[in-house]
PDB file of N, CA and C in Angstrom:
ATOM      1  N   UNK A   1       0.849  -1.183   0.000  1.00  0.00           N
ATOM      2  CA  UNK A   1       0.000   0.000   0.000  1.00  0.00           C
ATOM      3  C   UNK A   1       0.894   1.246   0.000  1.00  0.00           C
ATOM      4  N   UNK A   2       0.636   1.998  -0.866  1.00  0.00           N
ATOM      5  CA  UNK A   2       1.496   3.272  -0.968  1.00  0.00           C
ATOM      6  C   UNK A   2       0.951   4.427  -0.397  1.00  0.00           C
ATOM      7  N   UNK A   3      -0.546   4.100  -0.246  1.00  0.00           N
ATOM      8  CA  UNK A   3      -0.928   5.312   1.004  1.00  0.00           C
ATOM      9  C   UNK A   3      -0.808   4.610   2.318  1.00  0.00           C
ATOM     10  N   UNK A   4      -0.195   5.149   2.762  1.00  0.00           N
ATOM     11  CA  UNK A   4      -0.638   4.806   4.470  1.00  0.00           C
ATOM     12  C   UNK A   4      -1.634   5.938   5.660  1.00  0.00           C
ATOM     13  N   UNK A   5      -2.360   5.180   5.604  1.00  0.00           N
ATOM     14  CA  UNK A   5      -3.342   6.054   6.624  1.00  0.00           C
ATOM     15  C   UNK A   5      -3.137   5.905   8.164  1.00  0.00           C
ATOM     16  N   UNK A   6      -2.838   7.223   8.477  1.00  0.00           N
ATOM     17  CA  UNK A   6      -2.154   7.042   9.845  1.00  0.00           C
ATOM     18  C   UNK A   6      -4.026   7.050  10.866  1.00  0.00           C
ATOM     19  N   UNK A   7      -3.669   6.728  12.515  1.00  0.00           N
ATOM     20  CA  UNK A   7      -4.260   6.905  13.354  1.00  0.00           C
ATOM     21  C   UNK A   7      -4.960   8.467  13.208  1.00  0.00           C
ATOM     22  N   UNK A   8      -4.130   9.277  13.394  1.00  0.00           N
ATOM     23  CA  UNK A   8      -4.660  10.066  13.670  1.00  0.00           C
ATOM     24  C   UNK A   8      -5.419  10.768  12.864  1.00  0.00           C
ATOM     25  N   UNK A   9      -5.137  10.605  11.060  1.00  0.00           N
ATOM     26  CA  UNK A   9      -5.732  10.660   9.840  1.00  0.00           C
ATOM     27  C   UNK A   9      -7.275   9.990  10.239  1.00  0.00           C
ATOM     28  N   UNK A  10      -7.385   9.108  10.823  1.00  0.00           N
ATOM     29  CA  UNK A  10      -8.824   8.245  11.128  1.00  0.00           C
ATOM     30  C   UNK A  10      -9.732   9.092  11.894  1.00  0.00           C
ATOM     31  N   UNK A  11      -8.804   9.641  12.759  1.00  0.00           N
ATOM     32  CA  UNK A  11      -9.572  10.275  14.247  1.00  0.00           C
ATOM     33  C   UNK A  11     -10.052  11.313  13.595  1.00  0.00           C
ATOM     34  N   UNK A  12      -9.059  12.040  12.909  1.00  0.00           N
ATOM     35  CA  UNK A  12      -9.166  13.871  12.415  1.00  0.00           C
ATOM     36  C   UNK A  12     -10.636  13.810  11.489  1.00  0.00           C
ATOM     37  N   UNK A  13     -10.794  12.519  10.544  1.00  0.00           N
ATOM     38  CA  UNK A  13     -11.607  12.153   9.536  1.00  0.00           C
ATOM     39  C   UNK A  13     -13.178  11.982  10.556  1.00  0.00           C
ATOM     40  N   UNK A  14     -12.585  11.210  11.696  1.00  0.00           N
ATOM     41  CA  UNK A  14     -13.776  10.500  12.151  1.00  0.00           C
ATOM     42  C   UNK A  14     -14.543  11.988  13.130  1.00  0.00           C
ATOM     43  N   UNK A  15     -13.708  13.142  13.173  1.00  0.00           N
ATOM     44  CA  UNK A  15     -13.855  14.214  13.778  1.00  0.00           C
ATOM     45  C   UNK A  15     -14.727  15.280  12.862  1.00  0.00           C
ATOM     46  N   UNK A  16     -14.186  15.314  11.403  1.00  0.00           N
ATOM     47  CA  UNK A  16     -14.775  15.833  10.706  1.00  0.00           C
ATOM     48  C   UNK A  16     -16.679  15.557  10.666  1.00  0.00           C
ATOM     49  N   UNK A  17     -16.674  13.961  10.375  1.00  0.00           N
ATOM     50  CA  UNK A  17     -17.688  13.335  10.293  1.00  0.00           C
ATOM     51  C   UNK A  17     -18.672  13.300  11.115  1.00  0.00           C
ATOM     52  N   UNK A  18     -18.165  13.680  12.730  1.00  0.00           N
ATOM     53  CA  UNK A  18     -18.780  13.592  13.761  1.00  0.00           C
ATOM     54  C   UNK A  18     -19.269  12.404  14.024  1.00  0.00           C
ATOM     55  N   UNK A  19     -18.189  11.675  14.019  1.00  0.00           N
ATOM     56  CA  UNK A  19     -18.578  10.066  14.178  1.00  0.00           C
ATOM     57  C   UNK A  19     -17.619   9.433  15.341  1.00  0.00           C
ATOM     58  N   UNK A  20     -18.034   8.376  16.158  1.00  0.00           N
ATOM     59  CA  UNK A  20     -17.534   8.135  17.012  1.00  0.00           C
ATOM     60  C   UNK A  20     -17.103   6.189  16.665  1.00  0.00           C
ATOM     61  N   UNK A  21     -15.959   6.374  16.553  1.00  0.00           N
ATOM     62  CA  UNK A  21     -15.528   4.753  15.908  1.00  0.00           C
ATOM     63  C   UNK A  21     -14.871   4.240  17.130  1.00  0.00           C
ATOM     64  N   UNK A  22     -15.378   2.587  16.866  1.00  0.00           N
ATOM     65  CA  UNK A  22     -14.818   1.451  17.953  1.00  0.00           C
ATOM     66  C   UNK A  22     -13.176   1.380  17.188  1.00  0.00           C
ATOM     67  N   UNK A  23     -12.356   1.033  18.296  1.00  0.00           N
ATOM     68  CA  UNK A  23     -11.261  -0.005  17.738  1.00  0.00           C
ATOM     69  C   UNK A  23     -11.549  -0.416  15.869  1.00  0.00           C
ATOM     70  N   UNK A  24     -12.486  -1.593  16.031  1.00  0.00           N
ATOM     71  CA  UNK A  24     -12.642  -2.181  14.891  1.00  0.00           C
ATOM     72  C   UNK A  24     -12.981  -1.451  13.613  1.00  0.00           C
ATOM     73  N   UNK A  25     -14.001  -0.587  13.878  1.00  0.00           N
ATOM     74  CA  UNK A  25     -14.359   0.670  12.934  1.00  0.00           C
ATOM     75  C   UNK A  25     -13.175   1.270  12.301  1.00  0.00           C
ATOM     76  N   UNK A  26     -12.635   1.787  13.430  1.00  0.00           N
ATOM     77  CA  UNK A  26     -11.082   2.501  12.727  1.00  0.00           C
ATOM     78  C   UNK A  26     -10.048   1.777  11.956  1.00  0.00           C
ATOM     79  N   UNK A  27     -10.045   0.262  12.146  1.00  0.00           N
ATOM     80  CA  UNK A  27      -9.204  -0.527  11.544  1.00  0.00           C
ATOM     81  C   UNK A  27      -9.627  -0.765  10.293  1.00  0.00           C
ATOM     82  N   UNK A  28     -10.850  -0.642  10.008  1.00  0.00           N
ATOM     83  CA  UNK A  28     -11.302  -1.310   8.636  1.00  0.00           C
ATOM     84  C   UNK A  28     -11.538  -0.241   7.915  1.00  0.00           C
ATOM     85  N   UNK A  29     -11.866   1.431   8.885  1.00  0.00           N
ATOM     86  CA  UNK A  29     -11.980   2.691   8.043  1.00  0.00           C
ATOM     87  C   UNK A  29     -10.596   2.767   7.148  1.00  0.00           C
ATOM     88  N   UNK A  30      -9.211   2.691   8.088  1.00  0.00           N
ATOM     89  CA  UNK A  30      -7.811   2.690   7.774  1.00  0.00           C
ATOM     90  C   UNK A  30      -8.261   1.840   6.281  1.00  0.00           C
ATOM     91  N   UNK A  31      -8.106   0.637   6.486  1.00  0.00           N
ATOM     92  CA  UNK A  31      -7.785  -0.505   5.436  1.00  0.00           C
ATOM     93  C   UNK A  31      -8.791   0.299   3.691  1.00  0.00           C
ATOM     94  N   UNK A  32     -10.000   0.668   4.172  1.00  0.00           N
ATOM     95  CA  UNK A  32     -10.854   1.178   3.526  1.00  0.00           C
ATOM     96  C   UNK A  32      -9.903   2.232   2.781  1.00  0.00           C
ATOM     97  N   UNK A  33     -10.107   3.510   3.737  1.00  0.00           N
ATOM     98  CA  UNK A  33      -8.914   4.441   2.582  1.00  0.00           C
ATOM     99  C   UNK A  33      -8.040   3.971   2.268  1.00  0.00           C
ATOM    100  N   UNK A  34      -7.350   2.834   2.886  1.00  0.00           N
ATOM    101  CA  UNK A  34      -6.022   2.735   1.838  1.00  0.00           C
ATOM    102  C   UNK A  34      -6.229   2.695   0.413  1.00  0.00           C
ATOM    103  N   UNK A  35      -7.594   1.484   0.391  1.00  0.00           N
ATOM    104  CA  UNK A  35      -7.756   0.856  -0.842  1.00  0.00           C
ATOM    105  C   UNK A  35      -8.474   2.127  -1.319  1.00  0.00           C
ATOM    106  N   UNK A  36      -9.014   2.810  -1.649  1.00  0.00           N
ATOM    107  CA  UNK A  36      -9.669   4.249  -2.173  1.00  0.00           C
ATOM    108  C   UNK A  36      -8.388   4.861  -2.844  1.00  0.00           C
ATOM    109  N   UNK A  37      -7.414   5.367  -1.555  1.00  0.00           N
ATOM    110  CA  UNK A  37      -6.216   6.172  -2.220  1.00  0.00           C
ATOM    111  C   UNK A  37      -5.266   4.666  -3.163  1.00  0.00           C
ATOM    112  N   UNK A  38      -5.229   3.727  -3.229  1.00  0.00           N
ATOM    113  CA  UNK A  38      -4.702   2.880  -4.224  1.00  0.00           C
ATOM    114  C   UNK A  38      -5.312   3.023  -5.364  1.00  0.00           C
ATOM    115  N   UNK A  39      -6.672   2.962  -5.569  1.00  0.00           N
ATOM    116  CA  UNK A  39      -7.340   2.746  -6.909  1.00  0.00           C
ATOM    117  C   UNK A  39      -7.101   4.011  -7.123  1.00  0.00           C
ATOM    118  N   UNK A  40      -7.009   5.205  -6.214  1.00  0.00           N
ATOM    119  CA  UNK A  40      -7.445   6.768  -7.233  1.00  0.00           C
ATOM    120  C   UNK A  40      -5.549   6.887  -8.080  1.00  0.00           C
ATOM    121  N   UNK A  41      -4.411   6.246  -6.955  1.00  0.00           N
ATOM    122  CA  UNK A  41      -3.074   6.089  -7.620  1.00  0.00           C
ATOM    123  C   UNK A  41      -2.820   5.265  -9.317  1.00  0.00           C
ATOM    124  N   UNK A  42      -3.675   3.970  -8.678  1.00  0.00           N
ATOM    125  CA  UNK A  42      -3.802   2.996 -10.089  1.00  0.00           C
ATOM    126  C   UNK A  42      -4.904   4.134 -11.535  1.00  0.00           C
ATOM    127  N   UNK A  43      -5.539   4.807 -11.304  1.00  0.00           N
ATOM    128  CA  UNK A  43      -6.033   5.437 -11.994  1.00  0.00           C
ATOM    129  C   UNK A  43      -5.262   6.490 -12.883  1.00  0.00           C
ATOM    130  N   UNK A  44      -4.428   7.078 -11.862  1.00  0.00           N
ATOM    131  CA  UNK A  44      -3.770   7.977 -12.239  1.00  0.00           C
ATOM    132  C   UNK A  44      -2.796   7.609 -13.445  1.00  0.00           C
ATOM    133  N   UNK A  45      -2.618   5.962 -13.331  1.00  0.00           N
ATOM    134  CA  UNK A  45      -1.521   5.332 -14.477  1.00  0.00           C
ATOM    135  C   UNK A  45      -2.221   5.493 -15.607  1.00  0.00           C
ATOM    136  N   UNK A  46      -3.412   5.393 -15.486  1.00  0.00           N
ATOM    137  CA  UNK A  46      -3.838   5.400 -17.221  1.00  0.00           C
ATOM    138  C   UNK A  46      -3.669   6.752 -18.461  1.00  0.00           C
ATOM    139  N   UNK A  47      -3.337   5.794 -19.763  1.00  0.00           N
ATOM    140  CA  UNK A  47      -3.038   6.654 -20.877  1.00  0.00           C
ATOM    141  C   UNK A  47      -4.185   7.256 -21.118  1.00  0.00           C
ATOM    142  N   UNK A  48      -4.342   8.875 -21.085  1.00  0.00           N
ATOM    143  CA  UNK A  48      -5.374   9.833 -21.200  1.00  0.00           C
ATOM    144  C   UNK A  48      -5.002  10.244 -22.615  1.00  0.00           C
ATOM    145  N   UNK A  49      -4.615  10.106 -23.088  1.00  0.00           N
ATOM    146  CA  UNK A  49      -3.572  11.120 -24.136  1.00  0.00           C
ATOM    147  C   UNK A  49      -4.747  11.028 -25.418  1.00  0.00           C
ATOM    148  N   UNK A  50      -5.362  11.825 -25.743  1.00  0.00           N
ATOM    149  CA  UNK A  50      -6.609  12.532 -26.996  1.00  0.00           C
ATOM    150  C   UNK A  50      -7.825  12.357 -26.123  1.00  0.00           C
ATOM    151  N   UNK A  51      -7.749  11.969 -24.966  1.00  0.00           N
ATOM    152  CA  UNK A  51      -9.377  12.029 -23.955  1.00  0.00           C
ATOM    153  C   UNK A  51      -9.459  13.748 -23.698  1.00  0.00           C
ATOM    154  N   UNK A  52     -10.040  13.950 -24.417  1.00  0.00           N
ATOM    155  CA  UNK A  52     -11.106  15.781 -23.671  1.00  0.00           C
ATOM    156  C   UNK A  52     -11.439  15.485 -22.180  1.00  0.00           C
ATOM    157  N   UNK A  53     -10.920  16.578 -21.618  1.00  0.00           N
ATOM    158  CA  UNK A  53     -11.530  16.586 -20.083  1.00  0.00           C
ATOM    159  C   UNK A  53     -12.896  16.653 -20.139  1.00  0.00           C
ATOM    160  N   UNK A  54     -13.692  16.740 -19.095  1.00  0.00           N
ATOM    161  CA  UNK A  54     -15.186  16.843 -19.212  1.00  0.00           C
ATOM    162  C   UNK A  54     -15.655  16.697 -18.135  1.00  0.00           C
ATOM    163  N   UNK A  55     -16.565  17.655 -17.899  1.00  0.00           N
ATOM    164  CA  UNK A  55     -17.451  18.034 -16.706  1.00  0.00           C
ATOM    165  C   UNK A  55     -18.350  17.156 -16.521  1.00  0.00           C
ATOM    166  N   UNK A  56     -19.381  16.485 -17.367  1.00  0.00           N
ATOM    167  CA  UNK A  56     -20.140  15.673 -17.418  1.00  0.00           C
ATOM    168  C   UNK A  56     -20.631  14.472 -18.068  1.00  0.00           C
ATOM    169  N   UNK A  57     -20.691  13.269 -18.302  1.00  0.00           N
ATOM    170  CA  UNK A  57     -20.930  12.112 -19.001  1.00  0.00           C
ATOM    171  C   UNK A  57     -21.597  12.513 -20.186  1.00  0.00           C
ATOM    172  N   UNK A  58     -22.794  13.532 -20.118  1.00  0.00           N
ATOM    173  CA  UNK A  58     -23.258  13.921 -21.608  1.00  0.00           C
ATOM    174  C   UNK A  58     -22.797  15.175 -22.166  1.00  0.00           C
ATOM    175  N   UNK A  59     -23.090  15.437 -23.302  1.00  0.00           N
ATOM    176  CA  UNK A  59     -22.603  16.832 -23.728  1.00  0.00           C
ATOM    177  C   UNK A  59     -24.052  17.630 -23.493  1.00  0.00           C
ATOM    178  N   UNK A  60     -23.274  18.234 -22.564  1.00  0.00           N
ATOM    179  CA  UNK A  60     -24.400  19.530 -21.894  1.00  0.00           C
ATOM    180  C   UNK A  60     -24.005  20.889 -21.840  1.00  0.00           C
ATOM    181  N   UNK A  61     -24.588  21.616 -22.309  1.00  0.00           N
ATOM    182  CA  UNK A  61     -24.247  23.180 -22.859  1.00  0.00           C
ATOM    183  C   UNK A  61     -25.026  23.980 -21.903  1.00  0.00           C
ATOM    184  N   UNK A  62     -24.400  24.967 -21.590  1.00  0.00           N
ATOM    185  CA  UNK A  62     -25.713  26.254 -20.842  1.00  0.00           C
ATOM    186  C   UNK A  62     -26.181  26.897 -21.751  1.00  0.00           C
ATOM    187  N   UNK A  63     -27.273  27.114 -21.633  1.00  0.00           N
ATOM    188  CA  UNK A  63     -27.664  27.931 -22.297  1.00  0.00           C
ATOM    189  C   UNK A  63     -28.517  29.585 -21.579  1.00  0.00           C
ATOM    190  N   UNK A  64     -27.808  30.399 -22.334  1.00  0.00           N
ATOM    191  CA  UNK A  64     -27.658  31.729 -21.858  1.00  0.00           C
ATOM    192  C   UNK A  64     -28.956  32.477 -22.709  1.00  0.00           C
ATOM    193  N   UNK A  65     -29.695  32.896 -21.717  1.00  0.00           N
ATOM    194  CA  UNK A  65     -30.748  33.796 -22.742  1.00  0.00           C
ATOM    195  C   UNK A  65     -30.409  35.369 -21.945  1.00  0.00           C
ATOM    196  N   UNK A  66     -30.830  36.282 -22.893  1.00  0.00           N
ATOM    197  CA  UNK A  66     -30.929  37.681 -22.677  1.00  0.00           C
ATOM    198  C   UNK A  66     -31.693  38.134 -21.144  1.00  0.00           C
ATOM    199  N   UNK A  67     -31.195  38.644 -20.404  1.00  0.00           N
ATOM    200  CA  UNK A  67     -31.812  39.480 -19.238  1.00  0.00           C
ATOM    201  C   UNK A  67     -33.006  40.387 -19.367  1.00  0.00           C
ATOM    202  N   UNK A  68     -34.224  40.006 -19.971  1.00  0.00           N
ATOM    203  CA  UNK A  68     -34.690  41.119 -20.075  1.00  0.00           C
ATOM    204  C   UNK A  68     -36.119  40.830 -19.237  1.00  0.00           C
ATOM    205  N   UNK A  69     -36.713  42.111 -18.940  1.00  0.00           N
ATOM    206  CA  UNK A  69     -38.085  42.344 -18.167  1.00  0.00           C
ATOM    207  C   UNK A  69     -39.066  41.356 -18.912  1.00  0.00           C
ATOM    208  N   UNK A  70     -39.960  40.635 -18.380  1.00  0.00           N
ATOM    209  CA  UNK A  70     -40.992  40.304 -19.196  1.00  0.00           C
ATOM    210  C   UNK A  70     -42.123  40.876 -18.557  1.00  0.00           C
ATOM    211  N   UNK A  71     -42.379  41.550 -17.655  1.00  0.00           N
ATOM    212  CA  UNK A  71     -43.900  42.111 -16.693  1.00  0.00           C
ATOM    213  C   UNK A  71     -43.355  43.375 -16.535  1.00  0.00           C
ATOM    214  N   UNK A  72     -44.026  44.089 -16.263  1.00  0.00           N
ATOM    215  CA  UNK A  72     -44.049  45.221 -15.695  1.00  0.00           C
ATOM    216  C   UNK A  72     -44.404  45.152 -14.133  1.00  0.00           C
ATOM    217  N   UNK A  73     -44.374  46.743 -13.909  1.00  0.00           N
ATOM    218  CA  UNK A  73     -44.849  46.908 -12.737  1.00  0.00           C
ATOM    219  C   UNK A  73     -46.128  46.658 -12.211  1.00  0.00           C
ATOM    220  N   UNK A  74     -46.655  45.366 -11.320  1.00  0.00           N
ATOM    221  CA  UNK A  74     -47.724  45.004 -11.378  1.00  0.00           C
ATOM    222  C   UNK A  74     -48.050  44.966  -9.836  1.00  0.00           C
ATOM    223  N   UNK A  75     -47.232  46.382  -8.762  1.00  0.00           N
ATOM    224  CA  UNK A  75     -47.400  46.012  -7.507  1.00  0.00           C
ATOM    225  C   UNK A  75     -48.320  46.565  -6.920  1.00  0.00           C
ATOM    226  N   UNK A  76     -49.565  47.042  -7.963  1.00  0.00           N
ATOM    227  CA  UNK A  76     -51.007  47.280  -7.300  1.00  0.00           C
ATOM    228  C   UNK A  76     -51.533  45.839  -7.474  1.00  0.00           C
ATOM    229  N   UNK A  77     -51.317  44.657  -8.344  1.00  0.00           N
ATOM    230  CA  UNK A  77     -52.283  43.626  -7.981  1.00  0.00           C
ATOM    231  C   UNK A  77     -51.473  42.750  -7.240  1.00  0.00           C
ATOM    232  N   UNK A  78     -50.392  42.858  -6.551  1.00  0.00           N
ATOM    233  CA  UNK A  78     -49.687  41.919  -5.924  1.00  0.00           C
ATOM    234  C   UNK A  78     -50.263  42.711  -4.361  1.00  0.00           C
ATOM    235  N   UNK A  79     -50.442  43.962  -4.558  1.00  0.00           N
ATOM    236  CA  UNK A  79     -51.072  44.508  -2.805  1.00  0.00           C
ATOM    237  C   UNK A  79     -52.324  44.695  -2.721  1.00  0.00           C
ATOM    238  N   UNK A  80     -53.337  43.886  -3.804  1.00  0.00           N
ATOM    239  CA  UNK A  80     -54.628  43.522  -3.910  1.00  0.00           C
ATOM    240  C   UNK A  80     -54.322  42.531  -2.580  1.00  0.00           C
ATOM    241  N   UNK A  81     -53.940  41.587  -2.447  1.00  0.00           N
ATOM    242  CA  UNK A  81     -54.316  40.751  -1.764  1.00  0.00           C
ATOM    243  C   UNK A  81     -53.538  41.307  -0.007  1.00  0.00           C
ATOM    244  N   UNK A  82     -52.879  42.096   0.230  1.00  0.00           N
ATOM    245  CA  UNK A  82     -51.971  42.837   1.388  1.00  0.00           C
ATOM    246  C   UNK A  82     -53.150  43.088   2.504  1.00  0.00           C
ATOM    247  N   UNK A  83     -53.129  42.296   3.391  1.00  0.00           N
ATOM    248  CA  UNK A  83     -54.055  42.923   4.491  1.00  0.00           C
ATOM    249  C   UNK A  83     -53.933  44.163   4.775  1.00  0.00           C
ATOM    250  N   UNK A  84     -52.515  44.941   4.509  1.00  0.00           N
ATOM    251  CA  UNK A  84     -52.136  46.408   4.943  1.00  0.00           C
ATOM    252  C   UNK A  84     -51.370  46.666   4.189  1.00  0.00           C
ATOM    253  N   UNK A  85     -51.675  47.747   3.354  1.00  0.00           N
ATOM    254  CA  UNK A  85     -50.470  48.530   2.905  1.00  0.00           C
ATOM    255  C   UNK A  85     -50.540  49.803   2.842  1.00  0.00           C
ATOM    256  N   UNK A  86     -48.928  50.439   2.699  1.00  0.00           N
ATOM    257  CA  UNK A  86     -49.376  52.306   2.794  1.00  0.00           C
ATOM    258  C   UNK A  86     -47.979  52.686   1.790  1.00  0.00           C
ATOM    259  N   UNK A  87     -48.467  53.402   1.182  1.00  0.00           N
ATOM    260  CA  UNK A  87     -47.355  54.268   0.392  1.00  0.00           C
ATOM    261  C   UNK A  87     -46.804  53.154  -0.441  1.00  0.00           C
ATOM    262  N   UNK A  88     -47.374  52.104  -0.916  1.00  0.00           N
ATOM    263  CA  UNK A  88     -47.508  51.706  -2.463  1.00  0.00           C
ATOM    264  C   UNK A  88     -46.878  50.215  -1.313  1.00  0.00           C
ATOM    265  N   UNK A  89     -46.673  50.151  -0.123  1.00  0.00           N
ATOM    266  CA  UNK A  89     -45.644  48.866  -0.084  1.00  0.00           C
ATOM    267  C   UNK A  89     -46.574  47.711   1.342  1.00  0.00           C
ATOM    268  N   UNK A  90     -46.122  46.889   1.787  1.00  0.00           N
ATOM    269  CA  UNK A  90     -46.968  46.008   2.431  1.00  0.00           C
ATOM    270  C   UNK A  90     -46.493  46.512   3.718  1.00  0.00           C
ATOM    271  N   UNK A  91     -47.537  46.455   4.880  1.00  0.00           N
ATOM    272  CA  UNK A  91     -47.349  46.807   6.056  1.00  0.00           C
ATOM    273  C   UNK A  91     -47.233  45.904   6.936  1.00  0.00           C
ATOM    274  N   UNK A  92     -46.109  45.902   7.907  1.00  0.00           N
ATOM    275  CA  UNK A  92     -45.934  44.251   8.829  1.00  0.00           C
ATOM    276  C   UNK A  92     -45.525  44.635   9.872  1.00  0.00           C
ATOM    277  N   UNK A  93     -45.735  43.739  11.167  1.00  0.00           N
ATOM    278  CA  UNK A  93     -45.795  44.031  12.459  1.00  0.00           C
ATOM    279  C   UNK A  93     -43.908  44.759  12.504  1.00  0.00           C
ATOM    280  N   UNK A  94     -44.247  45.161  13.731  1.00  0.00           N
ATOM    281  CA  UNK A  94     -42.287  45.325  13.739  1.00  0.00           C
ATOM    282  C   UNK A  94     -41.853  44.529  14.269  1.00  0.00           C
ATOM    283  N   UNK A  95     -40.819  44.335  14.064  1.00  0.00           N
ATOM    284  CA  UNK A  95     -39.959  43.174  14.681  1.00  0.00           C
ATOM    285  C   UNK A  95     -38.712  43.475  15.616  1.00  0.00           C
ATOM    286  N   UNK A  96     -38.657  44.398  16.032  1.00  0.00           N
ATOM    287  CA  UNK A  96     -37.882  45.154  17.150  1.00  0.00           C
ATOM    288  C   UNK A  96     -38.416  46.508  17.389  1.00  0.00           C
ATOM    289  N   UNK A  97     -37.932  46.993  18.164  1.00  0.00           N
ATOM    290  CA  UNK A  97     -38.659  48.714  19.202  1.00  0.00           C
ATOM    291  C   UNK A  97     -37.471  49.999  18.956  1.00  0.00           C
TER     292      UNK A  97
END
């Protein structure tokens, strides 16, 4: 194994997680990342060479439309329904003095 996962790598992890591991837990978490950081090493061997990087399994594009208004100002029928309003806006309890 070319990663070695120390103790305290387990604890710091198992700290992050907010998890509380037995003995046994931590031994098999250890063994666990090793094998994780092995395969992501063995991965790293492979010939990429004409592979396009890529964000996602399909080809997916954003698509960007123009910023523009579609409504107008419509905040007399949005304070149709306002139990209270004054000076064009909605009226609400206060919430401090």
């Amino acid at each position: 194994m070319a990663n070695i996962i120390t103790d305290e790598t387990i604890e710091y992890v198992g700290i992050l997680a907010k998890l509380e591991l037995s003995g046994e837990e931590k031994e098999a978490a250890k063994k666990d990342m090793g094998r994780m950081l092995d395969y992501i090493d063995k991965l790293g061997e492979l010939d990429t060479t004409g592979v396009e990087p890529m964000s996602h399994v399909f080809p997916v594009q954003n698509v960007f439309r123009e910023d523009e208004a579609t409504n107008g100002d419509e905040s007399e029928k949005t304070l149709q329904n306002a139990p209270e309003e004054k000076d064009n806006m909605f009226v609400v309890p206060k919430t401090f003095e």
